[in-house]
PDB file of N, CA and C in Angstrom:
ATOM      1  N   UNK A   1      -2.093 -14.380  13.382  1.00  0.00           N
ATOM      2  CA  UNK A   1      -2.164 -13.190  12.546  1.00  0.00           C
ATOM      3  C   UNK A   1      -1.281 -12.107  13.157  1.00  0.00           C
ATOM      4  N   UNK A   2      -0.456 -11.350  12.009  1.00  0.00           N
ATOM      5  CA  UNK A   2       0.142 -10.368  12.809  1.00  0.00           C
ATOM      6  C   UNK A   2       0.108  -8.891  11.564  1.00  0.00           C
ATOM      7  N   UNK A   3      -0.094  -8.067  12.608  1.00  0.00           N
ATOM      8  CA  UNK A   3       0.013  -6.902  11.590  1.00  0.00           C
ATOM      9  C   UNK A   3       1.506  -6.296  11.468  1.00  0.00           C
ATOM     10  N   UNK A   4       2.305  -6.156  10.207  1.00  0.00           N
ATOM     11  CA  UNK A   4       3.457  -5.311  10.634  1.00  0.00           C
ATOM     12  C   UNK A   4       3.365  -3.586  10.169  1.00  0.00           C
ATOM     13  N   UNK A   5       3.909  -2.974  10.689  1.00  0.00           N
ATOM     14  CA  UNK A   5       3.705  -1.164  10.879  1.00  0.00           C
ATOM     15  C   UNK A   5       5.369  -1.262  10.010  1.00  0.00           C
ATOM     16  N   UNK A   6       5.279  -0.664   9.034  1.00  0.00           N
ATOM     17  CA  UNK A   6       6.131  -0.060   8.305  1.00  0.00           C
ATOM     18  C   UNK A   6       6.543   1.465   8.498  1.00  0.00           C
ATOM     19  N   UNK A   7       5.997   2.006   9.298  1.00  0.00           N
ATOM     20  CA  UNK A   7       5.608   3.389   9.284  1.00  0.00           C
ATOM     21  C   UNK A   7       7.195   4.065   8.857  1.00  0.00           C
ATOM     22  N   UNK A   8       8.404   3.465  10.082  1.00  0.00           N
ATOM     23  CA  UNK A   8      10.012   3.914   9.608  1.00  0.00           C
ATOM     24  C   UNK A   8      10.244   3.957   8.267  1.00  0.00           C
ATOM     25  N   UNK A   9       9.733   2.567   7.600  1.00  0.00           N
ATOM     26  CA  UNK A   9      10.419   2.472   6.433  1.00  0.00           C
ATOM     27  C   UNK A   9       9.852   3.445   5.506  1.00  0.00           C
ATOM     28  N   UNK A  10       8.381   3.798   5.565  1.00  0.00           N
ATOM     29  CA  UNK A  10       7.534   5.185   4.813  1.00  0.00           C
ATOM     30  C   UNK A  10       8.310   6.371   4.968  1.00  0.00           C
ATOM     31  N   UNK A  11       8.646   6.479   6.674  1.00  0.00           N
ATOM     32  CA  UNK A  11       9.551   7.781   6.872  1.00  0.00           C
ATOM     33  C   UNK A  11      10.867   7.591   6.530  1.00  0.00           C
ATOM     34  N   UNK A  12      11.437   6.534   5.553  1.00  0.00           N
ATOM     35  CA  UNK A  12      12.766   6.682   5.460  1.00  0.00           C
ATOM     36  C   UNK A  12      12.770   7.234   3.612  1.00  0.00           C
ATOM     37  N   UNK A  13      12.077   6.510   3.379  1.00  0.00           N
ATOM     38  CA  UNK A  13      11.467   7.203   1.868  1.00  0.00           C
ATOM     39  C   UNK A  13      11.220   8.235   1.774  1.00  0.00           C
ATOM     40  N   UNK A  14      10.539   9.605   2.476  1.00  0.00           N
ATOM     41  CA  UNK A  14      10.425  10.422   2.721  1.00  0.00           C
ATOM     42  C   UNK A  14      11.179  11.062   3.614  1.00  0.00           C
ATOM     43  N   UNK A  15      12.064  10.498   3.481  1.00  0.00           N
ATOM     44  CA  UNK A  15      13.068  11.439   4.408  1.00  0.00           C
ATOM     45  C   UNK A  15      12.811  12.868   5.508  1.00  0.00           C
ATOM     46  N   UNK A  16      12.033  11.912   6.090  1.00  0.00           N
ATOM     47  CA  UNK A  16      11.008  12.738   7.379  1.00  0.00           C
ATOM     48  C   UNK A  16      11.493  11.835   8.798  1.00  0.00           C
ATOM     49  N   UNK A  17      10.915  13.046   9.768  1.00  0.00           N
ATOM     50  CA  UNK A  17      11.760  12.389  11.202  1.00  0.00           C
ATOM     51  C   UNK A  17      10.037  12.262  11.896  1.00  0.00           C
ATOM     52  N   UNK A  18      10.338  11.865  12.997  1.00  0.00           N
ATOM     53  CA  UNK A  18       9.119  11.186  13.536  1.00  0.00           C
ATOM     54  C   UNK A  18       8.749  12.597  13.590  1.00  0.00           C
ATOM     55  N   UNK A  19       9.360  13.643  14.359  1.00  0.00           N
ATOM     56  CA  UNK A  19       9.009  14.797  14.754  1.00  0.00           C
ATOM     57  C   UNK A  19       8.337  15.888  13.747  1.00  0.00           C
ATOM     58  N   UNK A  20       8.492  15.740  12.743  1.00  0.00           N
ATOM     59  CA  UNK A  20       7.591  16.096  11.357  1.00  0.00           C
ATOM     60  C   UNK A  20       6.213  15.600  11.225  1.00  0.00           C
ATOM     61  N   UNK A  21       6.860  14.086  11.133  1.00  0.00           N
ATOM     62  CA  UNK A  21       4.965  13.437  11.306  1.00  0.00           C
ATOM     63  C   UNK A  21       4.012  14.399  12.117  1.00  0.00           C
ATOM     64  N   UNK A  22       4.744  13.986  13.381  1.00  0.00           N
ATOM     65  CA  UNK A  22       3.594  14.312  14.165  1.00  0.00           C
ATOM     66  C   UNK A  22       3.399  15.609  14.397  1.00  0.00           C
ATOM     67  N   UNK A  23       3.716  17.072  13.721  1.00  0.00           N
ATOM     68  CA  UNK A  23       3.577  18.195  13.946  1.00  0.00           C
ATOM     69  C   UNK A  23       2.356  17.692  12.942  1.00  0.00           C
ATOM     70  N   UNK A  24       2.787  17.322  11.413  1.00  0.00           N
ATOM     71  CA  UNK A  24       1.425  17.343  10.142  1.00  0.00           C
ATOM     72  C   UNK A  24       0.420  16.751  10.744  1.00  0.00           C
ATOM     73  N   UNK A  25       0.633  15.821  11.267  1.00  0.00           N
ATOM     74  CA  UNK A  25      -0.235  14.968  11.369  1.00  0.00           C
ATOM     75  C   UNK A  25      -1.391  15.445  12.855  1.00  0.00           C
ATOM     76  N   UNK A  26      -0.528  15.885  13.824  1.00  0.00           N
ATOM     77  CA  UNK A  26      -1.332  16.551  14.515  1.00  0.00           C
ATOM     78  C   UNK A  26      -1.684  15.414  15.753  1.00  0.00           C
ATOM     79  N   UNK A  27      -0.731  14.092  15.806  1.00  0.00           N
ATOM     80  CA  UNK A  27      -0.811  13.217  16.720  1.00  0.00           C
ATOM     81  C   UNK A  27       0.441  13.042  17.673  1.00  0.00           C
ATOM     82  N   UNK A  28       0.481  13.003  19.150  1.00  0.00           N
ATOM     83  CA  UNK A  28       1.709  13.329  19.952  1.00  0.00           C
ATOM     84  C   UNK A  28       2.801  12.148  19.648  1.00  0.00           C
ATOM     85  N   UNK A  29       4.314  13.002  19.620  1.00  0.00           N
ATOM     86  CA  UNK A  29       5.315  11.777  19.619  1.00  0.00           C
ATOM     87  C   UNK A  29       4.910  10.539  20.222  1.00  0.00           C
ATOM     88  N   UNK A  30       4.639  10.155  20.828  1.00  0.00           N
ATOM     89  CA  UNK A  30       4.366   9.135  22.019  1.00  0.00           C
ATOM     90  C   UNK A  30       3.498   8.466  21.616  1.00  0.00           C
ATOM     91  N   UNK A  31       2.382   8.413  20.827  1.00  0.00           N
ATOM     92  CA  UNK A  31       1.452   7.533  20.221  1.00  0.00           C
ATOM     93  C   UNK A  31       2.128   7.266  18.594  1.00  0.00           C
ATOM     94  N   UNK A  32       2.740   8.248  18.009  1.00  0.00           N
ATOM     95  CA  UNK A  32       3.427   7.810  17.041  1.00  0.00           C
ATOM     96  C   UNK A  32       4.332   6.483  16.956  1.00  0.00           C
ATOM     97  N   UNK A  33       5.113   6.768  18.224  1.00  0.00           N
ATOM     98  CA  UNK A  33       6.003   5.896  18.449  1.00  0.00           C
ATOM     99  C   UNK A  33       5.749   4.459  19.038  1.00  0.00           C
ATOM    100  N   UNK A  34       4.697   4.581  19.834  1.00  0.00           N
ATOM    101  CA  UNK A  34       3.836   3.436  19.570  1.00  0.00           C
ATOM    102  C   UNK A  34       3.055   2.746  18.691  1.00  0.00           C
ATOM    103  N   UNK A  35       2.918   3.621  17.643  1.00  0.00           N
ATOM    104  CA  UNK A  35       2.488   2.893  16.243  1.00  0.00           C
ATOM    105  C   UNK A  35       3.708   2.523  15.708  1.00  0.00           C
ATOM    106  N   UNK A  36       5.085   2.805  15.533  1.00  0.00           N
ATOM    107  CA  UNK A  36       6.316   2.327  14.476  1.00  0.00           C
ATOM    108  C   UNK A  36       6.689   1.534  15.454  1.00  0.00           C
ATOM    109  N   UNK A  37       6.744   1.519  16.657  1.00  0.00           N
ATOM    110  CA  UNK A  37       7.150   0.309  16.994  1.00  0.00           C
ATOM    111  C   UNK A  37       6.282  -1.259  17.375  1.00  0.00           C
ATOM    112  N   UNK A  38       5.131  -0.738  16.501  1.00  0.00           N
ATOM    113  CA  UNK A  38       3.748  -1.937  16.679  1.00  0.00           C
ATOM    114  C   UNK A  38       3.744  -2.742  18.027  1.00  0.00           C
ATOM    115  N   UNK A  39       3.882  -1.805  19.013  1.00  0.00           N
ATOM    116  CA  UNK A  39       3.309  -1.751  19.922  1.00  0.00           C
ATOM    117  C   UNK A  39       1.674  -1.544  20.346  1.00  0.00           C
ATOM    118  N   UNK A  40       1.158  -0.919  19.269  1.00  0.00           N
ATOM    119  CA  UNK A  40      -0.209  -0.109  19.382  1.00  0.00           C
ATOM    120  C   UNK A  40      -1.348  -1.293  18.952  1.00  0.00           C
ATOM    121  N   UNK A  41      -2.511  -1.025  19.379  1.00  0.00           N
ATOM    122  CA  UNK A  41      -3.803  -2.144  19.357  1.00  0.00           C
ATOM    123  C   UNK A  41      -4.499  -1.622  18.618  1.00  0.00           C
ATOM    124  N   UNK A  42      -4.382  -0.181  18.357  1.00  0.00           N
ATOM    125  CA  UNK A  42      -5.367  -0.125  17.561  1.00  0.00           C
ATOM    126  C   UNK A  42      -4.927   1.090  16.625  1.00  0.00           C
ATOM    127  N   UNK A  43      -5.682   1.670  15.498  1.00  0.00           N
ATOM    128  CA  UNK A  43      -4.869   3.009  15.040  1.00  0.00           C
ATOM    129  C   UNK A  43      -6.439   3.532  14.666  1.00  0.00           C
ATOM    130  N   UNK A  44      -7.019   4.716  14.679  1.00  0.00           N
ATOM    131  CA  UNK A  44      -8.300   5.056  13.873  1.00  0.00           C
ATOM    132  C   UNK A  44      -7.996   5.471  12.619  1.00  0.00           C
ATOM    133  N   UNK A  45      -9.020   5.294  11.508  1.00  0.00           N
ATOM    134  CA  UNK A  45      -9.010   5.554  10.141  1.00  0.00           C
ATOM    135  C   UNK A  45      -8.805   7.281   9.956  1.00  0.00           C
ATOM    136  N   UNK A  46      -9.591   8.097  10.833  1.00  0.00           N
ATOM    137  CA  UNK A  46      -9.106   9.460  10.628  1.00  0.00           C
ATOM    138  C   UNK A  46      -7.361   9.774  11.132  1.00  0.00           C
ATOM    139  N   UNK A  47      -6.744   8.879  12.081  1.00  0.00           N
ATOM    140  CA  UNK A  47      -4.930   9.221  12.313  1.00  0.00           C
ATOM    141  C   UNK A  47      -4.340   8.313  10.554  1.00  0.00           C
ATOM    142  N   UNK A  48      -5.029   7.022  10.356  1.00  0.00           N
ATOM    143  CA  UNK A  48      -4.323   6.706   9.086  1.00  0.00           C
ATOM    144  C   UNK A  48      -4.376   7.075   7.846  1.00  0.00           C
ATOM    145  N   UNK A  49      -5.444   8.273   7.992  1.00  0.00           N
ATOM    146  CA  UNK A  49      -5.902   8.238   6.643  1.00  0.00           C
ATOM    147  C   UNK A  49      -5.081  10.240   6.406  1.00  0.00           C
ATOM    148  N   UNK A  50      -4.566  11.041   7.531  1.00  0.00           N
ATOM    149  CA  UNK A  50      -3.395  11.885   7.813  1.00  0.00           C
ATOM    150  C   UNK A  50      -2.420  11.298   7.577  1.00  0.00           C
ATOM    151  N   UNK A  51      -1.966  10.409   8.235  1.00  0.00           N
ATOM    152  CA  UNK A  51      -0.606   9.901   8.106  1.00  0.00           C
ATOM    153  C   UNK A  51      -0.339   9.659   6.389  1.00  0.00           C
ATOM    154  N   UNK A  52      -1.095   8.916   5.532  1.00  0.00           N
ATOM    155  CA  UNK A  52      -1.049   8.765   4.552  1.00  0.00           C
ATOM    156  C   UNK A  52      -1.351  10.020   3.442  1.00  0.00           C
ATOM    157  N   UNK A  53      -1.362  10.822   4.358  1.00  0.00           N
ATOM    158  CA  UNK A  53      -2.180  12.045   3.530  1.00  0.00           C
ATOM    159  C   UNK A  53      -0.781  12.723   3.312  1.00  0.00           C
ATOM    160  N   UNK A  54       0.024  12.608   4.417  1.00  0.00           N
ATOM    161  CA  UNK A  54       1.450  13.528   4.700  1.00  0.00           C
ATOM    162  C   UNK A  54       2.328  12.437   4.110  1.00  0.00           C
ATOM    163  N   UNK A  55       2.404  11.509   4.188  1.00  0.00           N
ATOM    164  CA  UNK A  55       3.833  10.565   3.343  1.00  0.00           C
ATOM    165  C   UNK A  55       3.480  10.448   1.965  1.00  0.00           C
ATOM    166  N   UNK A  56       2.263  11.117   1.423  1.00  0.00           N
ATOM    167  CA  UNK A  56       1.681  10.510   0.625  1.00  0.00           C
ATOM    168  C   UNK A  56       1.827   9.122  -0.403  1.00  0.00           C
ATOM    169  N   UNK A  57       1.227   7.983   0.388  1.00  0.00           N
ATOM    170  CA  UNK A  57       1.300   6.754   0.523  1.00  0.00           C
ATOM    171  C   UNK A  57      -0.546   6.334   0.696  1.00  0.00           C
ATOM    172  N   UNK A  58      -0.170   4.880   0.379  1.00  0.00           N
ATOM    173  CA  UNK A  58      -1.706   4.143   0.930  1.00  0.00           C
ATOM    174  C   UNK A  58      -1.524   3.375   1.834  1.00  0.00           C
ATOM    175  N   UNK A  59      -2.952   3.168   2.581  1.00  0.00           N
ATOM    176  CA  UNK A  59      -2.540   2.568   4.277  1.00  0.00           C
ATOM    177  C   UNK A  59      -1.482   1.009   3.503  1.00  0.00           C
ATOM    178  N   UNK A  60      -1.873   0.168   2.448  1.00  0.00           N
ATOM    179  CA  UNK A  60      -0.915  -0.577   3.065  1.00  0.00           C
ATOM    180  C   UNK A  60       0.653  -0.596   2.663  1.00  0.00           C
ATOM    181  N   UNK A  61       1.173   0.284   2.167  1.00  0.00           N
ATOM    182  CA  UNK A  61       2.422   1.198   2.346  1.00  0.00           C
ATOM    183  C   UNK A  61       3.045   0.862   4.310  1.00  0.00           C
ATOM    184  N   UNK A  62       1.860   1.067   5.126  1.00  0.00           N
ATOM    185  CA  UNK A  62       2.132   1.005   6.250  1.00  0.00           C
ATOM    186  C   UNK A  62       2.042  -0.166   7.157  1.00  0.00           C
ATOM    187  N   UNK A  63       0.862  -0.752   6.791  1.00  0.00           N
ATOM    188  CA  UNK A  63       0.414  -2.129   7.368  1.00  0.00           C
ATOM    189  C   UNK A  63       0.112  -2.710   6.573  1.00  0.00           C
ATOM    190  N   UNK A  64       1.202  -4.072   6.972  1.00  0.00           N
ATOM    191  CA  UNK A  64       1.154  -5.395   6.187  1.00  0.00           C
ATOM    192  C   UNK A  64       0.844  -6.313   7.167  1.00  0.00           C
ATOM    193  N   UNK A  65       0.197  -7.564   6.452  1.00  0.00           N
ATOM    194  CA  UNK A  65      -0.027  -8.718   7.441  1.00  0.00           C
ATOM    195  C   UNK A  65       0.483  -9.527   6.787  1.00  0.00           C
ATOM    196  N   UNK A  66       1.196 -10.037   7.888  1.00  0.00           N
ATOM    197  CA  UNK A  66       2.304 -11.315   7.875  1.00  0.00           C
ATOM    198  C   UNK A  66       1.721 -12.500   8.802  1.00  0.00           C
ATOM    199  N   UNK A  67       1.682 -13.649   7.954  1.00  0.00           N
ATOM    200  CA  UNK A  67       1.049 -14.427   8.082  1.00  0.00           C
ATOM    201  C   UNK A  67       2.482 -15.449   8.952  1.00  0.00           C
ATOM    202  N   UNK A  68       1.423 -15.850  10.009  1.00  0.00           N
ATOM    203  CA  UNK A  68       2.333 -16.486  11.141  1.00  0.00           C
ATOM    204  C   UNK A  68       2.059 -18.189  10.625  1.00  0.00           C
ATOM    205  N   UNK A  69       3.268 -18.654   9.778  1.00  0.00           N
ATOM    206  CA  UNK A  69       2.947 -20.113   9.856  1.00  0.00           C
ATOM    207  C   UNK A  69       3.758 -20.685  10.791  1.00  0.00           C
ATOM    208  N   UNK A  70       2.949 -22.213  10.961  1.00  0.00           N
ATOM    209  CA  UNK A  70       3.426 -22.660  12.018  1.00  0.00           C
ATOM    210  C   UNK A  70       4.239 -24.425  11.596  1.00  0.00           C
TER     211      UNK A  70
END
């Protein structure tokens, strides 16, 4: 199972820079950037449910699961 983070491609639609997000959103560059680069383990429903509030989008706009065949 894999989750993929779209988050760039949301901010490319919205023609927003990471540094926007995270003023609205109220979460530091540095955990942002660990979410777009799905690096991150976990995200809470109150940071996704901002994030989606400011791109205005739905979470899966952001996270998709891509199914790992083998």
């Amino acid at each position: 199972m894999t989750i993929q983070v779209n988050l760039d491609v949301m901010l490319a639609k919205r023609k927003m820079k990471l540094t926007e997000l995270s003023e609205e959103v109220g979460v530091t560059m540095a955990n942002l950037s660990v979410l777009k680069t799905g690096k991150a383990k976990a995200i809470r429903f109150s940071t996704l449910d901002e994030i989606c509030r400011v791109l205005e989008c739905q979470p899966a706009d952001i996270l998709e699961y891509v199914s790992e065949e083998e």
